[in-house]
C-alpha atoms as a PDB file:
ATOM      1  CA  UNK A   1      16.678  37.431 -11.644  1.00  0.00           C
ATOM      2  CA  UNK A   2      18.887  35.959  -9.281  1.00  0.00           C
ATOM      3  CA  UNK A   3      17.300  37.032  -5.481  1.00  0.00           C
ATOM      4  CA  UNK A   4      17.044  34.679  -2.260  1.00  0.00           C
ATOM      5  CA  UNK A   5      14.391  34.689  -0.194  1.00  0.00           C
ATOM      6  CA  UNK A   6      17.193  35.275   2.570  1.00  0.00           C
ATOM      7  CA  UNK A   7      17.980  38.681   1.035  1.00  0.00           C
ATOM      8  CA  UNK A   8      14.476  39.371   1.266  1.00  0.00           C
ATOM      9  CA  UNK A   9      14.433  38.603   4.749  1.00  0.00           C
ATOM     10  CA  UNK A  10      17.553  40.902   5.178  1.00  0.00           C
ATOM     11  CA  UNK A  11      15.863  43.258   3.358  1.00  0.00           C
ATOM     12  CA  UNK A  12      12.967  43.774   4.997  1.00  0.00           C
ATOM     13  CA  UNK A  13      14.456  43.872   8.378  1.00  0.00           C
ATOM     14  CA  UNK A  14      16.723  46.760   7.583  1.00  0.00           C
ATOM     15  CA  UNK A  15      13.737  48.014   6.132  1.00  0.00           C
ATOM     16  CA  UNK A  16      12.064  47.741   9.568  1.00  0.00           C
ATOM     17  CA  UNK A  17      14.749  48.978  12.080  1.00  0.00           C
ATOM     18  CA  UNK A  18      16.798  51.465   9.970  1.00  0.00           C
ATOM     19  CA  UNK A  19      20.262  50.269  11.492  1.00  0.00           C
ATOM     20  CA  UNK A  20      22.361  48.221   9.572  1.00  0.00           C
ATOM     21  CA  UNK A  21      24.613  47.387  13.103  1.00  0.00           C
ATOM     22  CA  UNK A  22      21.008  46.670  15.167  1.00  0.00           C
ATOM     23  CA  UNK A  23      19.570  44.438  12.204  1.00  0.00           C
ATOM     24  CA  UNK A  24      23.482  42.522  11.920  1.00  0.00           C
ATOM     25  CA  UNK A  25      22.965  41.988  15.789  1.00  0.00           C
ATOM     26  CA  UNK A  26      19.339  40.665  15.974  1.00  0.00           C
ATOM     27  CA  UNK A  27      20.486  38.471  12.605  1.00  0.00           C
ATOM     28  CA  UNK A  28      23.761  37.080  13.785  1.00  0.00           C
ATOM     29  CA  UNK A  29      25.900  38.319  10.614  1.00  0.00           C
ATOM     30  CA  UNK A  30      28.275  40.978  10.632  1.00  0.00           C
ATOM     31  CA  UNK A  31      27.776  44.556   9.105  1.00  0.00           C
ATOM     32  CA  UNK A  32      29.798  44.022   6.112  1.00  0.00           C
ATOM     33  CA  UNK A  33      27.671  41.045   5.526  1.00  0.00           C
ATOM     34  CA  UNK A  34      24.238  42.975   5.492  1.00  0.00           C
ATOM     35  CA  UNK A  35      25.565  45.601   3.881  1.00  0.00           C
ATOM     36  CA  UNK A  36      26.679  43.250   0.724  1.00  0.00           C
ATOM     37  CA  UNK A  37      23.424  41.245   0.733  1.00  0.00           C
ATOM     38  CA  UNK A  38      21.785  44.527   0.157  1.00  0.00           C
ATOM     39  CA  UNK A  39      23.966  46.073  -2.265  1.00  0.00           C
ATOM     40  CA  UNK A  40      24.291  43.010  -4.330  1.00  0.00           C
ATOM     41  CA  UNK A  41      19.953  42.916  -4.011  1.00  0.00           C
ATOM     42  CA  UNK A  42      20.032  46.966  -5.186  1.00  0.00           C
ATOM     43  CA  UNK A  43      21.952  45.859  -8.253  1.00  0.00           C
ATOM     44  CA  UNK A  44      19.885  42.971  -9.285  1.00  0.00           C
ATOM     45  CA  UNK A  45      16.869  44.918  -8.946  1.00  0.00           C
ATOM     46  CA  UNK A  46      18.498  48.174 -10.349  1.00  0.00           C
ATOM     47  CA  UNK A  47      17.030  50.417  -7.809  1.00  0.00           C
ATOM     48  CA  UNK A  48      18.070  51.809  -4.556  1.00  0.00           C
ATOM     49  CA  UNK A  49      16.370  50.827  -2.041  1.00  0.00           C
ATOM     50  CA  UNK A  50      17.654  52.742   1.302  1.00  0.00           C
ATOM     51  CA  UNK A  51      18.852  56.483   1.864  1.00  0.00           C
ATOM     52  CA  UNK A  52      22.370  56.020   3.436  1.00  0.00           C
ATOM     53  CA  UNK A  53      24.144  59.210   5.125  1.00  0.00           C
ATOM     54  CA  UNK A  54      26.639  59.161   8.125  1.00  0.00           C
ATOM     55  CA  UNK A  55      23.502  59.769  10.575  1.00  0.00           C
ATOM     56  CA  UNK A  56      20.741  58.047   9.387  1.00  0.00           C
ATOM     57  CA  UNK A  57      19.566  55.178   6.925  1.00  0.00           C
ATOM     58  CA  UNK A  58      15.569  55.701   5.587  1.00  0.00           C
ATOM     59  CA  UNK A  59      13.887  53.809   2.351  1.00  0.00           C
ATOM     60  CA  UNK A  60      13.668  55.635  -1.093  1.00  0.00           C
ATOM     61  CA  UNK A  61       9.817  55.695  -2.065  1.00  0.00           C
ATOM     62  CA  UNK A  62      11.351  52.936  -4.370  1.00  0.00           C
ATOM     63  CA  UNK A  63      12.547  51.194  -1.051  1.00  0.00           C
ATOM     64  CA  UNK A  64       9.294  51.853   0.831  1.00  0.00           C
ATOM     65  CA  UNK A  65       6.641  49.814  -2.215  1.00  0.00           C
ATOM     66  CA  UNK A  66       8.843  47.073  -2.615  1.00  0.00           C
ATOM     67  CA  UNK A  67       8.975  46.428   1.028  1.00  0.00           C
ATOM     68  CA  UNK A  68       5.673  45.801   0.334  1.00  0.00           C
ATOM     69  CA  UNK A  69       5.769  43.428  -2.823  1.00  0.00           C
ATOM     70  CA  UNK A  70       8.756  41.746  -0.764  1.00  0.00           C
ATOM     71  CA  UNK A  71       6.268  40.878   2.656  1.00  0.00           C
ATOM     72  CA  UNK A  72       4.136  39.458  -0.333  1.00  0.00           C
ATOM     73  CA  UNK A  73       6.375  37.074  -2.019  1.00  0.00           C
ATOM     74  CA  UNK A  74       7.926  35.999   1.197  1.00  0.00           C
ATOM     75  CA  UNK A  75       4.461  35.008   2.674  1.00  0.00           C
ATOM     76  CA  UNK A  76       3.968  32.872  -0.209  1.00  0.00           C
ATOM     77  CA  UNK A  77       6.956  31.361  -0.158  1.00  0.00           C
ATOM     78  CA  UNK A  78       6.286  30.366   3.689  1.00  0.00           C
ATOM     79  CA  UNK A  79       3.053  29.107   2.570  1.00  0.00           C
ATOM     80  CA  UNK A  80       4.046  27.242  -0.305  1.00  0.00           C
ATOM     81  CA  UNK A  81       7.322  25.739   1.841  1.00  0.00           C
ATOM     82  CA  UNK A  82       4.316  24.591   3.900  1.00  0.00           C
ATOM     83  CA  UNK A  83       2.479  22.737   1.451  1.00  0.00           C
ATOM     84  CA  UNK A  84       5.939  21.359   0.574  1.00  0.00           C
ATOM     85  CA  UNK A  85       6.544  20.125   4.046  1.00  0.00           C
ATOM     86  CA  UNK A  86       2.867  18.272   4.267  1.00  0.00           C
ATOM     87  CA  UNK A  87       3.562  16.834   0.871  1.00  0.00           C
ATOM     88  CA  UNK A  88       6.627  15.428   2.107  1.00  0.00           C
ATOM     89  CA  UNK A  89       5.310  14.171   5.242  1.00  0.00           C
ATOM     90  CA  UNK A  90       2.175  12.433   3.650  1.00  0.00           C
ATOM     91  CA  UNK A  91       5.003  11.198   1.204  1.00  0.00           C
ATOM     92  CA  UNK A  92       7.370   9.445   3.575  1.00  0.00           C
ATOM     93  CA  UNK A  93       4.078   7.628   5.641  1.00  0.00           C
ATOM     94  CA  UNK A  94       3.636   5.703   1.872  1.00  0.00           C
ATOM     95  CA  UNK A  95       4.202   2.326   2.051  1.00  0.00           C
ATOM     96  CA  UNK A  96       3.543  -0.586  -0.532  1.00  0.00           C
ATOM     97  CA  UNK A  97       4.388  -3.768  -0.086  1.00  0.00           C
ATOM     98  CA  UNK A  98       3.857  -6.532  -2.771  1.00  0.00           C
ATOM     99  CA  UNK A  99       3.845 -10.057  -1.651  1.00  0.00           C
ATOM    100  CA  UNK A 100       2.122 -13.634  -3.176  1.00  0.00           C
ATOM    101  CA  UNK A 101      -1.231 -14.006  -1.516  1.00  0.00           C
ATOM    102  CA  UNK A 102      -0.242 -16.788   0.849  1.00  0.00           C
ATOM    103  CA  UNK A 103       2.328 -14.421   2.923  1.00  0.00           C
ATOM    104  CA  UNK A 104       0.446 -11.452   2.722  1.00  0.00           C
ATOM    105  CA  UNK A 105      -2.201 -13.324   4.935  1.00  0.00           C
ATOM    106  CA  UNK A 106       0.019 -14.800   7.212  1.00  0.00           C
ATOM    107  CA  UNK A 107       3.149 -12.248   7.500  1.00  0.00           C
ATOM    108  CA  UNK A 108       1.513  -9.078   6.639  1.00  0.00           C
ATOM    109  CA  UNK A 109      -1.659  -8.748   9.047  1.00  0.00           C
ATOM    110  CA  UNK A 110       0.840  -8.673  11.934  1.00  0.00           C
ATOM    111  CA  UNK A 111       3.504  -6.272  10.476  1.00  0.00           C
ATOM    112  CA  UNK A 112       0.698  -3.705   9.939  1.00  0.00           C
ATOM    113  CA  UNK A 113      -0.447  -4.004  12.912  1.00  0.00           C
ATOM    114  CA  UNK A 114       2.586  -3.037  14.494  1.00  0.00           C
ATOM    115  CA  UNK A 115       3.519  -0.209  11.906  1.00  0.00           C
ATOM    116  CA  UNK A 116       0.155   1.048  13.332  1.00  0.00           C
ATOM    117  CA  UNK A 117       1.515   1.508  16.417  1.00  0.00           C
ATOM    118  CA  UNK A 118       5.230   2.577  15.794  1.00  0.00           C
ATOM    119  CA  UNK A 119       4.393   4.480  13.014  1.00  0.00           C
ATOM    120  CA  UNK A 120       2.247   7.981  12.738  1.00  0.00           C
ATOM    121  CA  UNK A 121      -0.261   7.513  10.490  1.00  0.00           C
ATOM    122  CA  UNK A 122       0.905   5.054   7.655  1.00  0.00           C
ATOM    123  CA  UNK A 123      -0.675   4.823   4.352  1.00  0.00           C
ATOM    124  CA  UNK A 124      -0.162   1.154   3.243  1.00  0.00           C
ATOM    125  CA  UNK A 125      -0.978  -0.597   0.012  1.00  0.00           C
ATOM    126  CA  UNK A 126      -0.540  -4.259  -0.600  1.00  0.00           C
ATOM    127  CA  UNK A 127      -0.440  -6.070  -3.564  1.00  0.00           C
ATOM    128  CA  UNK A 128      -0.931  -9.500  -3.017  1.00  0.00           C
ATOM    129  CA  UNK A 129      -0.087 -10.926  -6.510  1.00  0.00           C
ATOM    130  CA  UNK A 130       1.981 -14.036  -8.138  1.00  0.00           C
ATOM    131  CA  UNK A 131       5.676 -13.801  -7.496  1.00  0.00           C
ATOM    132  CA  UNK A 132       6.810 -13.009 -11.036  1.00  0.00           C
ATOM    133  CA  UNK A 133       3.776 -10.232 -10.643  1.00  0.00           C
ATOM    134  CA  UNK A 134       5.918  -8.709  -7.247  1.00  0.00           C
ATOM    135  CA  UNK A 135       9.385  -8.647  -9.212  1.00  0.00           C
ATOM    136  CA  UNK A 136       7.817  -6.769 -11.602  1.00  0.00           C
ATOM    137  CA  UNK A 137       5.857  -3.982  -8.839  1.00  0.00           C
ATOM    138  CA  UNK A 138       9.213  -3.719  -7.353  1.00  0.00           C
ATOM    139  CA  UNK A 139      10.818  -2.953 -10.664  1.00  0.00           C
ATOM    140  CA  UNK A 140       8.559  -0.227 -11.882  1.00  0.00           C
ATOM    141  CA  UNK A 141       8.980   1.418  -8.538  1.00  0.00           C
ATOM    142  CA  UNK A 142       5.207   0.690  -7.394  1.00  0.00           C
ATOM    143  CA  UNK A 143       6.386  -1.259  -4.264  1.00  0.00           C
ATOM    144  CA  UNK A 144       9.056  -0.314  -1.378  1.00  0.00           C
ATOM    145  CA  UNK A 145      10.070  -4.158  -1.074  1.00  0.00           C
ATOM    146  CA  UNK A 146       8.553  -7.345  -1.937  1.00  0.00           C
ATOM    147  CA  UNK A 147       8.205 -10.706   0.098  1.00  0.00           C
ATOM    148  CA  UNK A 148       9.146 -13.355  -2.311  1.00  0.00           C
ATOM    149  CA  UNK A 149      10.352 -16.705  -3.426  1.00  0.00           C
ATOM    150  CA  UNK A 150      13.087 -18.061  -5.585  1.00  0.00           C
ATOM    151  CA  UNK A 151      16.337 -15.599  -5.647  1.00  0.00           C
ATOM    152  CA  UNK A 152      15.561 -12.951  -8.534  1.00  0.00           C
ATOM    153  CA  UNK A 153      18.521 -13.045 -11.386  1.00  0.00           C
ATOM    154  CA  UNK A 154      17.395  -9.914 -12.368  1.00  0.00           C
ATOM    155  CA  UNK A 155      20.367  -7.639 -11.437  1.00  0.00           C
ATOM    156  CA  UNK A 156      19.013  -4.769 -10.210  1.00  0.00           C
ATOM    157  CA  UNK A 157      17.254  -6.705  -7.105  1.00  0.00           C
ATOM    158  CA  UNK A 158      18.837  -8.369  -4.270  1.00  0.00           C
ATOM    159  CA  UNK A 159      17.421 -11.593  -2.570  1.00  0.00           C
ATOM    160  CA  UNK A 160      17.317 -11.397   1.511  1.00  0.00           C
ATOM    161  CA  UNK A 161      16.424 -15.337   3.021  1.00  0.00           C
ATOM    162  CA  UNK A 162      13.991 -15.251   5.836  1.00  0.00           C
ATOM    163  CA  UNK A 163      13.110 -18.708   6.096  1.00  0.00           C
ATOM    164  CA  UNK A 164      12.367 -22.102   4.091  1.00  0.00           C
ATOM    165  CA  UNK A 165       8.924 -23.479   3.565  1.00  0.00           C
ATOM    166  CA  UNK A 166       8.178 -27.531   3.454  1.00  0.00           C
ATOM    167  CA  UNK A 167       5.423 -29.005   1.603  1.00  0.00           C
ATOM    168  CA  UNK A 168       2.459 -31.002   2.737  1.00  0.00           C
ATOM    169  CA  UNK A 169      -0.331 -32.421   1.770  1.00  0.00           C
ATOM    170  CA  UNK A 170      -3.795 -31.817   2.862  1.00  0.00           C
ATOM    171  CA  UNK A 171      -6.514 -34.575   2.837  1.00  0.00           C
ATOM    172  CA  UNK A 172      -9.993 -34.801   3.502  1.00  0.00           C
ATOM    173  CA  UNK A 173     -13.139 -37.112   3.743  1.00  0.00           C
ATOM    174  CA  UNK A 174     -12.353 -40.531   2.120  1.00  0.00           C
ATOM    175  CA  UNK A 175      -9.030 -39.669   0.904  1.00  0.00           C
ATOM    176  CA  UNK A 176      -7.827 -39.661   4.439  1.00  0.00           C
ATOM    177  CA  UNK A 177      -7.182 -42.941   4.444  1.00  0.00           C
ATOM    178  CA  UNK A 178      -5.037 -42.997   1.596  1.00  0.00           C
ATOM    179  CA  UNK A 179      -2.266 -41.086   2.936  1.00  0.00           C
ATOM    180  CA  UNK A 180      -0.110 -41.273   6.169  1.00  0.00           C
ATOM    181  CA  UNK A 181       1.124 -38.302   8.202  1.00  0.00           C
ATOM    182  CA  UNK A 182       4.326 -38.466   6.445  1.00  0.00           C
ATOM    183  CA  UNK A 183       4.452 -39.680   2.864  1.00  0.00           C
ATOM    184  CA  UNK A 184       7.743 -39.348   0.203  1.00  0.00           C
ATOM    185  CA  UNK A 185       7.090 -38.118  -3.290  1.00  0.00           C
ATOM    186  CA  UNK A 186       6.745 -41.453  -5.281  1.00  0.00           C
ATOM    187  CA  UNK A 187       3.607 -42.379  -2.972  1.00  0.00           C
ATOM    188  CA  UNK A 188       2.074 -38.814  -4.053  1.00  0.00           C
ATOM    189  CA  UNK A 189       1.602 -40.329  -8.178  1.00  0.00           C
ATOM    190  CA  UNK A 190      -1.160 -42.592  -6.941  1.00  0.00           C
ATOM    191  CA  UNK A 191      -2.799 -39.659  -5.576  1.00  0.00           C
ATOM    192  CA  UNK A 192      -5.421 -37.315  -7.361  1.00  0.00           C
ATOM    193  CA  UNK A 193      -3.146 -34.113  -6.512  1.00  0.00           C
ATOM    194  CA  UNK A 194      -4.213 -30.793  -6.767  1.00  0.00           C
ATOM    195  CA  UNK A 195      -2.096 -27.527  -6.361  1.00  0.00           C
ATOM    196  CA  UNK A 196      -1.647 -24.170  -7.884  1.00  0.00           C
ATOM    197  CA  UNK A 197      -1.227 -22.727 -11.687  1.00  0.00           C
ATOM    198  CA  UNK A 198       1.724 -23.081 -12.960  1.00  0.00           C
ATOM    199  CA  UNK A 199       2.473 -19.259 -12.193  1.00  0.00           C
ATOM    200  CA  UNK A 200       2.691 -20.163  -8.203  1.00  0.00           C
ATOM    201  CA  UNK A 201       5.908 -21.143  -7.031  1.00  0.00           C
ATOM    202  CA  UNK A 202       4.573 -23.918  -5.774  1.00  0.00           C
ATOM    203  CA  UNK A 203       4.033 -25.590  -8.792  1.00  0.00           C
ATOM    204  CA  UNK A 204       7.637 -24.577 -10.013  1.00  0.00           C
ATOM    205  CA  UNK A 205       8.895 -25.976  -7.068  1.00  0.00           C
ATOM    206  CA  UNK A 206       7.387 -29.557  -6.822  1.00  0.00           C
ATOM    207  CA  UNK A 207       8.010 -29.702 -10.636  1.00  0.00           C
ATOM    208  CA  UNK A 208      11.639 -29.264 -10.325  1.00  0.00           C
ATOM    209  CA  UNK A 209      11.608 -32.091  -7.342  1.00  0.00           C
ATOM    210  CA  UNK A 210      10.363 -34.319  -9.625  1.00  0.00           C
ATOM    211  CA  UNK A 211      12.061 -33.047 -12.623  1.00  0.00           C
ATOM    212  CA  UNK A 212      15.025 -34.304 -10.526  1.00  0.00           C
ATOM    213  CA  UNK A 213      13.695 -38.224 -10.343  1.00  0.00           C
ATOM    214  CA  UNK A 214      13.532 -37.679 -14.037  1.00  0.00           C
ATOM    215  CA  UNK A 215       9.005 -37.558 -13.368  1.00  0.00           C
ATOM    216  CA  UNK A 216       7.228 -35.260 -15.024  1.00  0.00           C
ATOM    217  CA  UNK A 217       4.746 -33.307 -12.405  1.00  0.00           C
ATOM    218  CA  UNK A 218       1.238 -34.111 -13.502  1.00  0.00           C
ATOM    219  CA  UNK A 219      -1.352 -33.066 -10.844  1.00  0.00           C
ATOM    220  CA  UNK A 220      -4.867 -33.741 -11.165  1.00  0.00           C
ATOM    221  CA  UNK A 221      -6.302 -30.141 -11.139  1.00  0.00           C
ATOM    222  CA  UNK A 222      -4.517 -26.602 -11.133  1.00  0.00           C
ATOM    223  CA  UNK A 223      -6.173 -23.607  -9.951  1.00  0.00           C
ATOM    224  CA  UNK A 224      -5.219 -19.785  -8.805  1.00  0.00           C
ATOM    225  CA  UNK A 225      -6.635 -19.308  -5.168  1.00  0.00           C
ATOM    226  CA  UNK A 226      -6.272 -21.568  -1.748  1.00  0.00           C
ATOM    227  CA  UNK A 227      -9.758 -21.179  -1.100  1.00  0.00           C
ATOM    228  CA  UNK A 228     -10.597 -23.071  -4.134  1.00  0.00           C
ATOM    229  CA  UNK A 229      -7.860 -25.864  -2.899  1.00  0.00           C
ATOM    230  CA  UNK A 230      -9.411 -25.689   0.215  1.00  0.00           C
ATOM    231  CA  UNK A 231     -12.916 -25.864  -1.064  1.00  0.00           C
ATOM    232  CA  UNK A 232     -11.783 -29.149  -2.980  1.00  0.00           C
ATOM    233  CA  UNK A 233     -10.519 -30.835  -0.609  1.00  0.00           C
ATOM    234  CA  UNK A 234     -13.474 -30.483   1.758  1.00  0.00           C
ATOM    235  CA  UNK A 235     -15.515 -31.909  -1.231  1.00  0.00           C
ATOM    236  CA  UNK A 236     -12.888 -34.406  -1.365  1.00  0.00           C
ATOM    237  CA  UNK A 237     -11.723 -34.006  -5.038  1.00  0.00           C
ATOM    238  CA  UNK A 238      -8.356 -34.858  -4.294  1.00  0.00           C
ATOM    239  CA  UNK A 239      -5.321 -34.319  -2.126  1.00  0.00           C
ATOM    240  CA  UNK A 240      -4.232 -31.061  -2.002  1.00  0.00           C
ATOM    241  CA  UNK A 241      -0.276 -30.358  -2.422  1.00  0.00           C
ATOM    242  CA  UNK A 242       1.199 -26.814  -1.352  1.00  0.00           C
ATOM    243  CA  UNK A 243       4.061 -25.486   1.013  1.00  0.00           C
ATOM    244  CA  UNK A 244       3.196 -24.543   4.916  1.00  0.00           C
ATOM    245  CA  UNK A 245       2.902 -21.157   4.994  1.00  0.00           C
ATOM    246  CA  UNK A 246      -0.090 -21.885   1.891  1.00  0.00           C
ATOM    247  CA  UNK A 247      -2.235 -23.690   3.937  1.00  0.00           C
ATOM    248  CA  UNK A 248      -1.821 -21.962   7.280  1.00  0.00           C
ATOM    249  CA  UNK A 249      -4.936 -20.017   6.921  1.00  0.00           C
ATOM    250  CA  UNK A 250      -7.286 -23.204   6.178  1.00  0.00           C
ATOM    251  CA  UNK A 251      -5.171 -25.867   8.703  1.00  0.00           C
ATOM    252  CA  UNK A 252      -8.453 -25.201  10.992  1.00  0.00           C
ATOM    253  CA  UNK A 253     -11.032 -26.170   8.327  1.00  0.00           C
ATOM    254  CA  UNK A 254     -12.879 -29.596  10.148  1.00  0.00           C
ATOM    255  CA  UNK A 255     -11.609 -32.812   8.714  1.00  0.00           C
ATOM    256  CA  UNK A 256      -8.757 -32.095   7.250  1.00  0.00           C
ATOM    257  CA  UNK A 257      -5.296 -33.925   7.850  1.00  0.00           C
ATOM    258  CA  UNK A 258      -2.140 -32.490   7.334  1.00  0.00           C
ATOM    259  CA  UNK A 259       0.703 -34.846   6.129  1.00  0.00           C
ATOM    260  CA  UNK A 260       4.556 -33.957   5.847  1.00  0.00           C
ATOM    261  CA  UNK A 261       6.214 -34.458   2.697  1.00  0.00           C
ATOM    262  CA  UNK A 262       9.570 -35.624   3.763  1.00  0.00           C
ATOM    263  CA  UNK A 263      11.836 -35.488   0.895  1.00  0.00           C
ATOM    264  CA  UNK A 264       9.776 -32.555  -0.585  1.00  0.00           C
ATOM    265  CA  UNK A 265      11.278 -29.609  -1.996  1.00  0.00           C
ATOM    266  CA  UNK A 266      11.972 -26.739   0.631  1.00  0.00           C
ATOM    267  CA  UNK A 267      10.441 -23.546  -0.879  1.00  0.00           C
ATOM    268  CA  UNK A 268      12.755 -20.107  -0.553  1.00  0.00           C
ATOM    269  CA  UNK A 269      10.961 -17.251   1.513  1.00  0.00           C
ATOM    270  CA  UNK A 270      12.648 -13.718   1.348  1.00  0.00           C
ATOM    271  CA  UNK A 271      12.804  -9.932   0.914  1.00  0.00           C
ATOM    272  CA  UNK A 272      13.455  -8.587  -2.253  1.00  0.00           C
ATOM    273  CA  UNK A 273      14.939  -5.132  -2.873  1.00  0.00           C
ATOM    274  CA  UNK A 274      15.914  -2.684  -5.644  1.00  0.00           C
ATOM    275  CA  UNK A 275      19.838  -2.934  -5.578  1.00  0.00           C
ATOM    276  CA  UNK A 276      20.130   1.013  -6.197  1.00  0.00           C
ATOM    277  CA  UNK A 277      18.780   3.578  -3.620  1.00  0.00           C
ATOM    278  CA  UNK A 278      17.829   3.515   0.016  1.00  0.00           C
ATOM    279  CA  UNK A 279      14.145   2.786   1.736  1.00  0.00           C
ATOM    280  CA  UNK A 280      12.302   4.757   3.226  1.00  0.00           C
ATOM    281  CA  UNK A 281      12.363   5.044   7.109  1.00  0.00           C
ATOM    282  CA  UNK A 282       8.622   3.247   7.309  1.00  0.00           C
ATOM    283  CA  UNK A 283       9.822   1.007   4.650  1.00  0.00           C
ATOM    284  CA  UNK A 284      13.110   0.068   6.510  1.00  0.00           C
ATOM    285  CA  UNK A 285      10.725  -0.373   9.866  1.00  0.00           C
ATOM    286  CA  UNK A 286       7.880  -2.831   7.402  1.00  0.00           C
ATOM    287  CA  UNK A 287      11.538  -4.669   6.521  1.00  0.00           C
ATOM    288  CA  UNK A 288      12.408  -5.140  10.241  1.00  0.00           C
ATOM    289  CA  UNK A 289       9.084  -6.351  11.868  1.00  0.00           C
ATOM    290  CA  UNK A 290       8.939  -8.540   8.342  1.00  0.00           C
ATOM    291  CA  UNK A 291      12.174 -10.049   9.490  1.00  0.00           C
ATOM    292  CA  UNK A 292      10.693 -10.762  13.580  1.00  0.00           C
ATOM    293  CA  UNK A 293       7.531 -11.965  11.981  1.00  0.00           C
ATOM    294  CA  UNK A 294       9.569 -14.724  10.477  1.00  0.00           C
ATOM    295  CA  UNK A 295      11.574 -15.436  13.420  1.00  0.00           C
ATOM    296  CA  UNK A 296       8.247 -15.994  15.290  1.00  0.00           C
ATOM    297  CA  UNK A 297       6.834 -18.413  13.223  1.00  0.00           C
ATOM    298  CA  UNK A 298       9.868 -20.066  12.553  1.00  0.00           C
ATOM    299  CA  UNK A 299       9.404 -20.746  16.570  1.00  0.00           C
ATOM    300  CA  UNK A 300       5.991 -21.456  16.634  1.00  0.00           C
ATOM    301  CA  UNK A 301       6.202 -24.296  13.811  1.00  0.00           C
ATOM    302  CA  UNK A 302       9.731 -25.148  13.939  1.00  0.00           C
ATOM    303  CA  UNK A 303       8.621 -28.655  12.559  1.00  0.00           C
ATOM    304  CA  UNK A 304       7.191 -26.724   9.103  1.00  0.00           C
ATOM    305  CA  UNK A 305       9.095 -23.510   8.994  1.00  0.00           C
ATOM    306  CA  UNK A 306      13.197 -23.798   8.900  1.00  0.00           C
ATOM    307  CA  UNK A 307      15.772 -21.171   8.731  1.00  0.00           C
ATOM    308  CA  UNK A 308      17.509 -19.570   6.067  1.00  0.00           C
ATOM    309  CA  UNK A 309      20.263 -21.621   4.494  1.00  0.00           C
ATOM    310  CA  UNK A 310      23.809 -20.988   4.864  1.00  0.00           C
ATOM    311  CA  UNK A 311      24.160 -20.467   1.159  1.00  0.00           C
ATOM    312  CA  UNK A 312      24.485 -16.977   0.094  1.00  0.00           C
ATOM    313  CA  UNK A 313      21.565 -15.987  -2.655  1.00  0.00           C
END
């Protein structure tokens, strides 16, 4: 059966007034209009549903009960077109963001701040995560965007630069004296280095500097979380290797010294899309204060945190 719920409307306003040229007025159609909507609604339903003479225009008893059933469906349909509209709603304040650990402390605190306050009512979910872990929530359509390093080749994302990271090295206790506040790569072999799995990007970063110098990257310990870098360098286990924006959240830990790698590798920092489709409008908004986030710390450390390069990703 093939009925709107706009013929029911016309319906049961005739149905109310009697007057086809009254209900055309208050409805902003024409006559002819009304008076096809409910012909073509008598056929469908194969009854007739108004009493038509020159004078006057009254329901059949057929007319008069579905009025009734017709009030009916059209209230659900309100209500349900209600539940649709909250659904939607609740829908479009969704927002999930997967980033590695290191950015979602540093970058994300502030952008959800700030959706908090230019946003009604968010409902956020991050997934802080390894890089290759990101790619792959973006992918399957379980984040909006990702915050990223190394360009994707996958072809259905697209690589945005925000910034470039430097390296440094982070000392403690007796191995303080061992390093200077800027040291080159070679001096970092004599060193008992520690840094990330070889999942991080860090690690796939430094190894491909020293890949380079034909050196094969051998650190002294690898493990998953800053803290536990942190944690071993305050114990002073070794000298702890990792890009800026990874140690940001422990520079304040009490005897530690921070040392610039100078011809270190300069890790990648970006937004990562899904080539096909559009964000959302909160999405678009997390993309944007993402984006000033960056600019502001690329101002407040100007010395650690550099601008994107010129090369197209």
């Amino acid at each position: 059966m093939n009925i709107s719920p706009k013929q029911l409307r016309l319906f049961l306003a005739l149905s109310e007034s009697l007057n086809f040229s009254k209900t055309a007025e208050q409805l902003f159609i024409s006559q002819p209009s009304l008076s096809k909507a409910i012909q073509e609604l008598e056929e469908e339903l194969g009854l007739t549903l108004f009493e038509r003479t020159t004078r006057s225009v009254r329901l059949t008893p057929s007319g008069a009960r579905m009025a009734v059933v017709a009030r009916s469906v059209l209230g659900e349909f309100e209500a349900g077109l209600k539940r649709f509209q909250s659904s939607a709603e609740r829908e479009a304040a969704q927002l999930s963001i997967a980033a590695w650990p290191s950015l979602a402390h540093v970058v994300l605190p502030a952008v959800c701040a700030a959706l908090e306050r230019q946003t009604p009512t968010p409902q956020i979910t991050l997934h802080d995560c390894a890089n290759s872990a990101c790619l792959q929530r973006l992918l399957n359509h379980q984040a909006d965007f990702a915050l990223a390093s190394v360009a994707p080749s996958h072809p259905d994302l697209q690589y945005e630069e925000l910034l470039r990271d430097r390296f440094v090295l982070l000392a403690g206790g007796k191995w303080r004296k061992q390093v200077r506040p800027q040291m080159r790569l070679d001096e970092l072999l004599a060193l008992p280095l520690i840094t990330l799995t070889d999942a991080s990007t860090a690690m796939r970063y430094m190894s491909a500097a020293y890949l380079q110098r034909g050196i094969e990257y051998r650190p002294k310990m690898q493990v998953d979380q800053v803290a536990t870098v942190a944690g071993l360098v305050k114990k002073e286990v070794g000298v702890a290797v990792l890009p800026y924006l990874g140690v940001m959240p422990i520079l304040g830990m009490a005897g530690i010294q921070t040392s610039e790698i100078v011809d270190g590798p300069l890790r990648s920092v970006g937004i990562v899309t899904r080539r096909l489709g559009h964000p959302s409008a909160v999405a678009q908004t997390a993309m944007d204060l993402v984006r000033s986030v960056s600019a502001e710390l690329m101002g407040k450390y100007p010395g650690w945190l550099l601008p994107p390069s010129s090369r197209k990703r």
